[in-house]
N, C-alpha and C. Protein backbone atom coordinates (compact mmCIF):
# COMPACT_ATOMS: atom_id res chain seq x y z
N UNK A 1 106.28 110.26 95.22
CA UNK A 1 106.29 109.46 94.01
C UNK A 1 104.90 109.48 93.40
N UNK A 2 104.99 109.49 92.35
CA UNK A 2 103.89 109.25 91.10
C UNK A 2 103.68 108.25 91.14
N UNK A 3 101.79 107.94 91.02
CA UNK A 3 101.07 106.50 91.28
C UNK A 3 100.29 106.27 89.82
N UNK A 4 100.24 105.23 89.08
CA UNK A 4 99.96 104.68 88.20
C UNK A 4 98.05 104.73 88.67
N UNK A 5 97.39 104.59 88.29
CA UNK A 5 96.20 104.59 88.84
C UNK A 5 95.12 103.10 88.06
N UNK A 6 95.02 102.40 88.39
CA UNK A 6 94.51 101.18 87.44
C UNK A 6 93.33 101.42 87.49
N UNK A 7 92.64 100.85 86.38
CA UNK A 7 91.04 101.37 86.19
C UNK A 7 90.05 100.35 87.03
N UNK A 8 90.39 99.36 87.49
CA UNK A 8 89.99 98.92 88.98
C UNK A 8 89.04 99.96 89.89
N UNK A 9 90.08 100.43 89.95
CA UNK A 9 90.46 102.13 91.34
C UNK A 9 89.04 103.14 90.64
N UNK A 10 89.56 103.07 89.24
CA UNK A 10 88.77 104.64 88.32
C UNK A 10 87.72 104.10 88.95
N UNK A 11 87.43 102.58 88.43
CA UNK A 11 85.75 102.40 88.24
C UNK A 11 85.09 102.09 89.57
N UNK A 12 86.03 101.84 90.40
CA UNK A 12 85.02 101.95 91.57
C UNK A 12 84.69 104.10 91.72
N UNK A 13 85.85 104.27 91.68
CA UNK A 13 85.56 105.91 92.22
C UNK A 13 84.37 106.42 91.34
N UNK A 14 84.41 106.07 90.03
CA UNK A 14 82.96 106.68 89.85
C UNK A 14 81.55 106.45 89.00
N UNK A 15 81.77 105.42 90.14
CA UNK A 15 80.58 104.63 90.03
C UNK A 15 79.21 105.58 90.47
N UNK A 16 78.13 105.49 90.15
CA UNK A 16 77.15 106.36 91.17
C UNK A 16 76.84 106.00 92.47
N UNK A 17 77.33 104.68 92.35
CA UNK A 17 76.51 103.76 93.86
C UNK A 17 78.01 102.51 94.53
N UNK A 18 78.73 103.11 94.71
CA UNK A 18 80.05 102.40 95.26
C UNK A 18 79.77 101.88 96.71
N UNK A 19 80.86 100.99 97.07
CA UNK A 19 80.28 100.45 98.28
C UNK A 19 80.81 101.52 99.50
N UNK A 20 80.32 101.61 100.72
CA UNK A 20 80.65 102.64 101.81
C UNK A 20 82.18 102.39 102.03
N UNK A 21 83.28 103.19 102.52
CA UNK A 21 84.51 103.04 102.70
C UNK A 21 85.65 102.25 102.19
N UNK A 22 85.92 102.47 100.78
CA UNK A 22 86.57 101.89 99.66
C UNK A 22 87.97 102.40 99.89
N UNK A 23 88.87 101.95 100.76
CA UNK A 23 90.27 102.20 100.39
C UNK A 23 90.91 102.90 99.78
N UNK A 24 91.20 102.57 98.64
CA UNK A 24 91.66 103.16 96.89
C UNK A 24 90.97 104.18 96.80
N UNK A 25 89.70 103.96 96.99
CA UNK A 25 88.89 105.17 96.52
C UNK A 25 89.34 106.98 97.22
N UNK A 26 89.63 106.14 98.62
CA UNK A 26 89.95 107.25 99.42
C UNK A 26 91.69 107.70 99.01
N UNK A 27 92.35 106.62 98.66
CA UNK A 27 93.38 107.03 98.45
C UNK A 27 93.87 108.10 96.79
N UNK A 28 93.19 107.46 96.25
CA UNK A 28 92.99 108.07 94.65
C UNK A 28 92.44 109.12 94.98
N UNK A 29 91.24 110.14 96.06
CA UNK A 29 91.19 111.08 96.09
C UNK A 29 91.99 112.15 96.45
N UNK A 30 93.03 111.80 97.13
CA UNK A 30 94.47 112.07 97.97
C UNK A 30 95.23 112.03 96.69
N UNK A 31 95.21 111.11 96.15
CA UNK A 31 96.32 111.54 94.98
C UNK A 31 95.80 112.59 93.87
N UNK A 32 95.09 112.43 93.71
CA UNK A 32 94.69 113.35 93.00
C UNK A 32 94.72 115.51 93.55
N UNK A 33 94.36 115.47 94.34
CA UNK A 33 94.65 116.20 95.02
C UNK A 33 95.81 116.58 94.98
N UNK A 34 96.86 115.91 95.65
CA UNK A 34 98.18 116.30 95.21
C UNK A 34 99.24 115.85 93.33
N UNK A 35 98.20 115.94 93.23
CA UNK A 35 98.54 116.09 91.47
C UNK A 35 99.14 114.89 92.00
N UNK A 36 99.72 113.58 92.02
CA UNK A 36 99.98 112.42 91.79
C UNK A 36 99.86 111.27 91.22
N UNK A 37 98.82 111.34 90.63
CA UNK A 37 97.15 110.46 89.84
C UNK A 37 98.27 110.23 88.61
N UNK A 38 98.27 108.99 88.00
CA UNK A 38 98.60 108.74 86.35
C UNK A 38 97.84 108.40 85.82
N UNK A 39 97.89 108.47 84.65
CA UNK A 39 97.01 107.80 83.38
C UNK A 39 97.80 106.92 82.41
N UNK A 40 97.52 106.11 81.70
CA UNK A 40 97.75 105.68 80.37
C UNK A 40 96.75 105.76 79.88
N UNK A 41 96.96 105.43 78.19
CA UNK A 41 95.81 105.55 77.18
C UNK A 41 94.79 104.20 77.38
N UNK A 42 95.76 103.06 77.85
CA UNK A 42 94.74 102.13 77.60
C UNK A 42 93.99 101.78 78.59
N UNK A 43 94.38 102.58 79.86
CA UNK A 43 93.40 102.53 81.15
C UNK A 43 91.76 103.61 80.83
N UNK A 44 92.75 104.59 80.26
CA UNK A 44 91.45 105.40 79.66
C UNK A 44 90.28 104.73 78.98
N UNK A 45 90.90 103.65 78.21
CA UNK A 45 89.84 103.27 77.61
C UNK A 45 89.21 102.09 77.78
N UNK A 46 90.05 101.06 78.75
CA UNK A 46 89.01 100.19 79.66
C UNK A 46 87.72 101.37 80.61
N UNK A 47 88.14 103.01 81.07
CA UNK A 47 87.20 103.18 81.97
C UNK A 47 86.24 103.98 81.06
N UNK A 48 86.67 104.24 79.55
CA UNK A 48 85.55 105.16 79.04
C UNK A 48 84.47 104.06 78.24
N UNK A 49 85.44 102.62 78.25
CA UNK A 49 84.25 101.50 77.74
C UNK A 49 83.17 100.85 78.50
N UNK A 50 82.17 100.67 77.52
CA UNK A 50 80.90 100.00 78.26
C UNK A 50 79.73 101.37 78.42
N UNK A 51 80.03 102.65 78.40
CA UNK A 51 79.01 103.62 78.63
C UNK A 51 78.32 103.79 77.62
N UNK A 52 76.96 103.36 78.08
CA UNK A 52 75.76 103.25 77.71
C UNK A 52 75.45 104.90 76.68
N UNK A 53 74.98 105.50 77.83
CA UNK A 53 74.66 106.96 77.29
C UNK A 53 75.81 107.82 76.93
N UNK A 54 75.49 108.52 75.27
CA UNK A 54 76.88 109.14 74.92
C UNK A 54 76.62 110.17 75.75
N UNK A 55 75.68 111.01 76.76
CA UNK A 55 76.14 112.73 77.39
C UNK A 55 77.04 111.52 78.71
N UNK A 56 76.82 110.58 79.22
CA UNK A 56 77.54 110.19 80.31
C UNK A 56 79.38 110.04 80.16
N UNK A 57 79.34 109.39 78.56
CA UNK A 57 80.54 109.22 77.99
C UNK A 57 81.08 110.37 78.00
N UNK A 58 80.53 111.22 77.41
CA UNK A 58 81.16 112.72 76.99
C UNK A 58 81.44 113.08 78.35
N UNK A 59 80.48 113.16 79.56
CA UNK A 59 80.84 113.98 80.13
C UNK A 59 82.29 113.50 81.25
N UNK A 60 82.13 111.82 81.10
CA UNK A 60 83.09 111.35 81.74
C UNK A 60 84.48 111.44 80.94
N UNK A 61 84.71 112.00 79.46
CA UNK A 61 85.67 111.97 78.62
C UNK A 61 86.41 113.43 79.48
N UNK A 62 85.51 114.07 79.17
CA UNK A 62 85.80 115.26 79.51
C UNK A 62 86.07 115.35 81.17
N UNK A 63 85.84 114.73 81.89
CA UNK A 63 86.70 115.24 83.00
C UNK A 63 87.67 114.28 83.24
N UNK A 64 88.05 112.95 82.61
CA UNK A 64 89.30 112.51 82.20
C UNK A 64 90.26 113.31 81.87
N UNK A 65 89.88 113.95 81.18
CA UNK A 65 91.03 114.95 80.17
C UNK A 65 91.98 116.10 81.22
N UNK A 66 91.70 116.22 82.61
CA UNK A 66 92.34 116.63 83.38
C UNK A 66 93.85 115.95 83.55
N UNK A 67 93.47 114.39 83.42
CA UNK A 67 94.62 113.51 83.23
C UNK A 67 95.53 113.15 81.94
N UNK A 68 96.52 113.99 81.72
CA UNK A 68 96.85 113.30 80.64
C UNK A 68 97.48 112.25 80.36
N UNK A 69 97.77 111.54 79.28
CA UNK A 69 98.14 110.12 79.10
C UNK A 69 99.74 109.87 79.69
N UNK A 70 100.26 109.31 80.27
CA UNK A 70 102.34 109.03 79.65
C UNK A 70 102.11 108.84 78.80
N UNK A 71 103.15 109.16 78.13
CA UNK A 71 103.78 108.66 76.72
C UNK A 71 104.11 106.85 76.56
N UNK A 72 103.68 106.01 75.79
CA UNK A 72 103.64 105.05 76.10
C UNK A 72 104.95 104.84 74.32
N UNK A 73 105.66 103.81 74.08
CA UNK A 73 106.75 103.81 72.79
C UNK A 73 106.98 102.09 72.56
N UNK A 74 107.06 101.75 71.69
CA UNK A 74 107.81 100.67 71.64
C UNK A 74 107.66 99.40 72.44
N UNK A 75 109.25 100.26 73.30
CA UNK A 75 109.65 100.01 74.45
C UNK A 75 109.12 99.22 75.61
N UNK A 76 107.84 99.99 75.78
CA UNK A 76 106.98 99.66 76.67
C UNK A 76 106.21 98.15 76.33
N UNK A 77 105.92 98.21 75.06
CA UNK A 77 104.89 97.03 74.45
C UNK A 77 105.57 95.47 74.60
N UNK A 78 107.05 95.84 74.03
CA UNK A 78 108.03 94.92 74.55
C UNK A 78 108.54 94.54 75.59
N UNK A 79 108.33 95.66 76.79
CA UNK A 79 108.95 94.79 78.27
C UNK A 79 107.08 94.36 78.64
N UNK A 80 106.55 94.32 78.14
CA UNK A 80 104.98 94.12 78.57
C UNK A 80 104.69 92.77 78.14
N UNK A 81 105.51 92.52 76.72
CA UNK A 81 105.40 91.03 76.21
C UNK A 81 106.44 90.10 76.95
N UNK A 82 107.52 90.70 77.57
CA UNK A 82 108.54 90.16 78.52
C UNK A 82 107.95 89.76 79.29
N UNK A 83 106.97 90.83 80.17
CA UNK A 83 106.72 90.35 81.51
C UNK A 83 105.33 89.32 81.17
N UNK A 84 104.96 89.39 80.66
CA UNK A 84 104.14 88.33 79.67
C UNK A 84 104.57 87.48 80.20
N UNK A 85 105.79 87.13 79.26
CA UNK A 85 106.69 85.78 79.20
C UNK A 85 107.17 85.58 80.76
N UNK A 86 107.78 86.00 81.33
CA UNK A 86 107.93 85.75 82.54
C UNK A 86 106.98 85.07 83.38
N UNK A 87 105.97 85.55 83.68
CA UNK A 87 104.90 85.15 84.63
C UNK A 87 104.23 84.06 83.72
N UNK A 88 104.43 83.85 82.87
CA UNK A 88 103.82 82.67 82.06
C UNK A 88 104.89 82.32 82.71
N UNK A 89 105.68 81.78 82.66
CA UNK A 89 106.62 80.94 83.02
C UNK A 89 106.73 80.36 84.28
N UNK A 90 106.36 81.25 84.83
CA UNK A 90 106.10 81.03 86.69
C UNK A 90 104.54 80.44 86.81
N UNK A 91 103.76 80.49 85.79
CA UNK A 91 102.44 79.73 86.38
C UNK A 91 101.86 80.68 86.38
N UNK A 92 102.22 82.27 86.09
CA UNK A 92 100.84 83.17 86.83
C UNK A 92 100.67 84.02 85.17
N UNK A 93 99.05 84.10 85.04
CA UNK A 93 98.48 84.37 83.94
C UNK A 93 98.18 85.66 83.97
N UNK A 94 97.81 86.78 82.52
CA UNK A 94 97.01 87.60 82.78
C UNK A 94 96.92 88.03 81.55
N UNK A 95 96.18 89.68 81.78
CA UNK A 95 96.30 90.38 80.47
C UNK A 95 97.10 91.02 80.00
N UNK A 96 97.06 91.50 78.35
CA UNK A 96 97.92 92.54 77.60
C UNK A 96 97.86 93.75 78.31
N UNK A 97 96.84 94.40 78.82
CA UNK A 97 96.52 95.52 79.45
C UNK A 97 97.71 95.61 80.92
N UNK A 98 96.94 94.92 81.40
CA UNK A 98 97.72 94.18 82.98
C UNK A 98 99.32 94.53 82.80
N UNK A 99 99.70 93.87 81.86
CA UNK A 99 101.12 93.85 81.59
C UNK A 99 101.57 95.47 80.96
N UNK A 100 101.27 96.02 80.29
CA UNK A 100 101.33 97.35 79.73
C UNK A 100 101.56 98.25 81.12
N UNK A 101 100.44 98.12 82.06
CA UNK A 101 100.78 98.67 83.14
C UNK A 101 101.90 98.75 83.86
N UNK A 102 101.92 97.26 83.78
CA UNK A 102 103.47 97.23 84.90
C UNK A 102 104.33 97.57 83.75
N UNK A 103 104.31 97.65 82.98
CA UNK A 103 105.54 98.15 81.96
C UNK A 103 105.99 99.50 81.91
N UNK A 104 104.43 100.08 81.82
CA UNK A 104 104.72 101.59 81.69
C UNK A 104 104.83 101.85 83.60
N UNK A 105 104.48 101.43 84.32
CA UNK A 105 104.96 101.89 85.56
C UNK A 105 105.76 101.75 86.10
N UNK A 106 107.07 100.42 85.02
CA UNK A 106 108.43 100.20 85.70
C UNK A 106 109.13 101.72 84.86
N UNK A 107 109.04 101.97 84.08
CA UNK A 107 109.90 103.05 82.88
C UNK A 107 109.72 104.29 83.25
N UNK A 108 108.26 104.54 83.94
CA UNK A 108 108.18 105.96 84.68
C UNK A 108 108.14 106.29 85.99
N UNK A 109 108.67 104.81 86.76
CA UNK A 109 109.32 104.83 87.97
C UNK A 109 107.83 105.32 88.88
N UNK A 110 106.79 104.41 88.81
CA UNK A 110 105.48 104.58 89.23
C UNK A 110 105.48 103.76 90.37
N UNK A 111 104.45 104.06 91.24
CA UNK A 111 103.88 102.82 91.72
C UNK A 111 102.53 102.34 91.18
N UNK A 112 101.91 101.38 91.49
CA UNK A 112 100.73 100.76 90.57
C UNK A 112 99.22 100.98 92.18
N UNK A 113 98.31 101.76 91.77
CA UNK A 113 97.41 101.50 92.91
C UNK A 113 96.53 100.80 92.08
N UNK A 114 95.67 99.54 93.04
CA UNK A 114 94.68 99.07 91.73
C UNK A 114 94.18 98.08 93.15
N UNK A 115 92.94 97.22 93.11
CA UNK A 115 92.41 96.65 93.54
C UNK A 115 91.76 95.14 93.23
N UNK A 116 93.16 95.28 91.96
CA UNK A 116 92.71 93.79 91.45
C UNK A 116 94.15 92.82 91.83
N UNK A 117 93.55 91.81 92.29
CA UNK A 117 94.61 90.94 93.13
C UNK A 117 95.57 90.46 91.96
N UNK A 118 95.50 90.21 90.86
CA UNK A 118 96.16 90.12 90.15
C UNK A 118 97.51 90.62 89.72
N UNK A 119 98.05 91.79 90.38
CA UNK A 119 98.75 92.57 89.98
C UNK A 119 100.06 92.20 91.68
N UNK A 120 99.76 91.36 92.46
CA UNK A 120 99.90 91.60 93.62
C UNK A 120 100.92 89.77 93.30
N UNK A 121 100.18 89.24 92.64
CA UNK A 121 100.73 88.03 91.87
C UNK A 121 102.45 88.80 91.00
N UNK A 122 101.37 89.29 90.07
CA UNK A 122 102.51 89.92 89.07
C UNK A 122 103.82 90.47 89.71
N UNK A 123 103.40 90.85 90.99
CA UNK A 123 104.41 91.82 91.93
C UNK A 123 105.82 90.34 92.13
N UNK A 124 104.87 89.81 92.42
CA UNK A 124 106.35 88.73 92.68
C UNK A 124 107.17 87.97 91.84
N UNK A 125 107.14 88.51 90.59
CA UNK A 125 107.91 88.05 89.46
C UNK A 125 108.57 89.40 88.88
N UNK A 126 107.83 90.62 88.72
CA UNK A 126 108.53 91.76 88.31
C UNK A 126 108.45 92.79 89.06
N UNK A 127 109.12 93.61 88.22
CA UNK A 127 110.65 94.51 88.99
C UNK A 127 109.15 95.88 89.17
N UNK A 128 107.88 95.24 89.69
CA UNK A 128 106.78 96.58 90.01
C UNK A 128 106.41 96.66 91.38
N UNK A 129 106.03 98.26 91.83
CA UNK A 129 105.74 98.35 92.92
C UNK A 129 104.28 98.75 93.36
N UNK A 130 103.50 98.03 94.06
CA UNK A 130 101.95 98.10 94.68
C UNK A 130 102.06 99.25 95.30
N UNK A 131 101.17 100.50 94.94
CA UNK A 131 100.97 101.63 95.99
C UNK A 131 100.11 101.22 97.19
N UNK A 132 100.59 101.00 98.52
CA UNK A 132 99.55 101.00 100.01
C UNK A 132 98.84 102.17 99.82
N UNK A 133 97.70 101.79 100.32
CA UNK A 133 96.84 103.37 100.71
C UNK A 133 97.16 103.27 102.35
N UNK A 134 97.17 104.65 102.49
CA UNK A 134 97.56 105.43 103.51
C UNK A 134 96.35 104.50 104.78
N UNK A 135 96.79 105.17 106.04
CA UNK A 135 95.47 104.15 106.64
C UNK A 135 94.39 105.84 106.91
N UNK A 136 93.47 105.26 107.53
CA UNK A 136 92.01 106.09 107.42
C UNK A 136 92.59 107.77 108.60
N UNK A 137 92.45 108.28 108.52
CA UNK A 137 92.88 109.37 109.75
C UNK A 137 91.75 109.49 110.68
């Protein structure tokens, strides 16, 4: 199965100075590897925001571009404002982004890897699935 990749995950992986033995990190290299890695557009652009220097931007644009986007429609924006509504309803808060994710990763039958506890909340109200990383070999 195809793993959604949350920019959590991106921004620890490439960071210059990450902390020693990062989970995700190790697992996102594994996916990647086996071509498994997803993208959306708007993860792209939580991880291409905030860079300081445009050759760092560029050069981090450019090896993004290995990944291309899903197709994101409509569709998606609306079960994203659903699941919105839902977890509002249950007490548990978040973002437009947040929600887009699990939207586009219920429609392309993803799992979600990410390292923000937030999504682990979200898990127990909608129809999304948390990728485990593998354990260490």
């Amino acid at each position: 199965m195809n793993v959604l990749v949350d920019s959590s995950v991106w921004s620890l992986a490439l960071r210059r100075h990450r902390p020693p033995d990062v989970p995700a990190v190790d697992e996102l290299r594994e996916l990647v590897r086996e071509s498994r890695a997803r993208l959306i557009g708007p993860i792209r652009q939580e991880i291409l925001s905030g860079i300081r220097a445009p050759e760092d931007f560029s050069r981090l644009r450019e090896r993004l571009q290995a990944f291309p986007d899903l197709p994101l429609g409509a569709e998606d924006f609306e079960r994203a404002a659903e699941f919105f509504n839902a977890c509002r309803r249950a007490g548990v808060q978040g973002s437009n982004t947040d929600f887009l994710v699990c939207a586009a990763a219920e429609r392309h039958a993803l799992s979600i890897l990410t390292t923000d506890g937030d999504f682990a909340r979200y898990a127990r109200h909608l129809p999304v699935r948390l990728h485990e990383c593998r354990p260490k070999q």
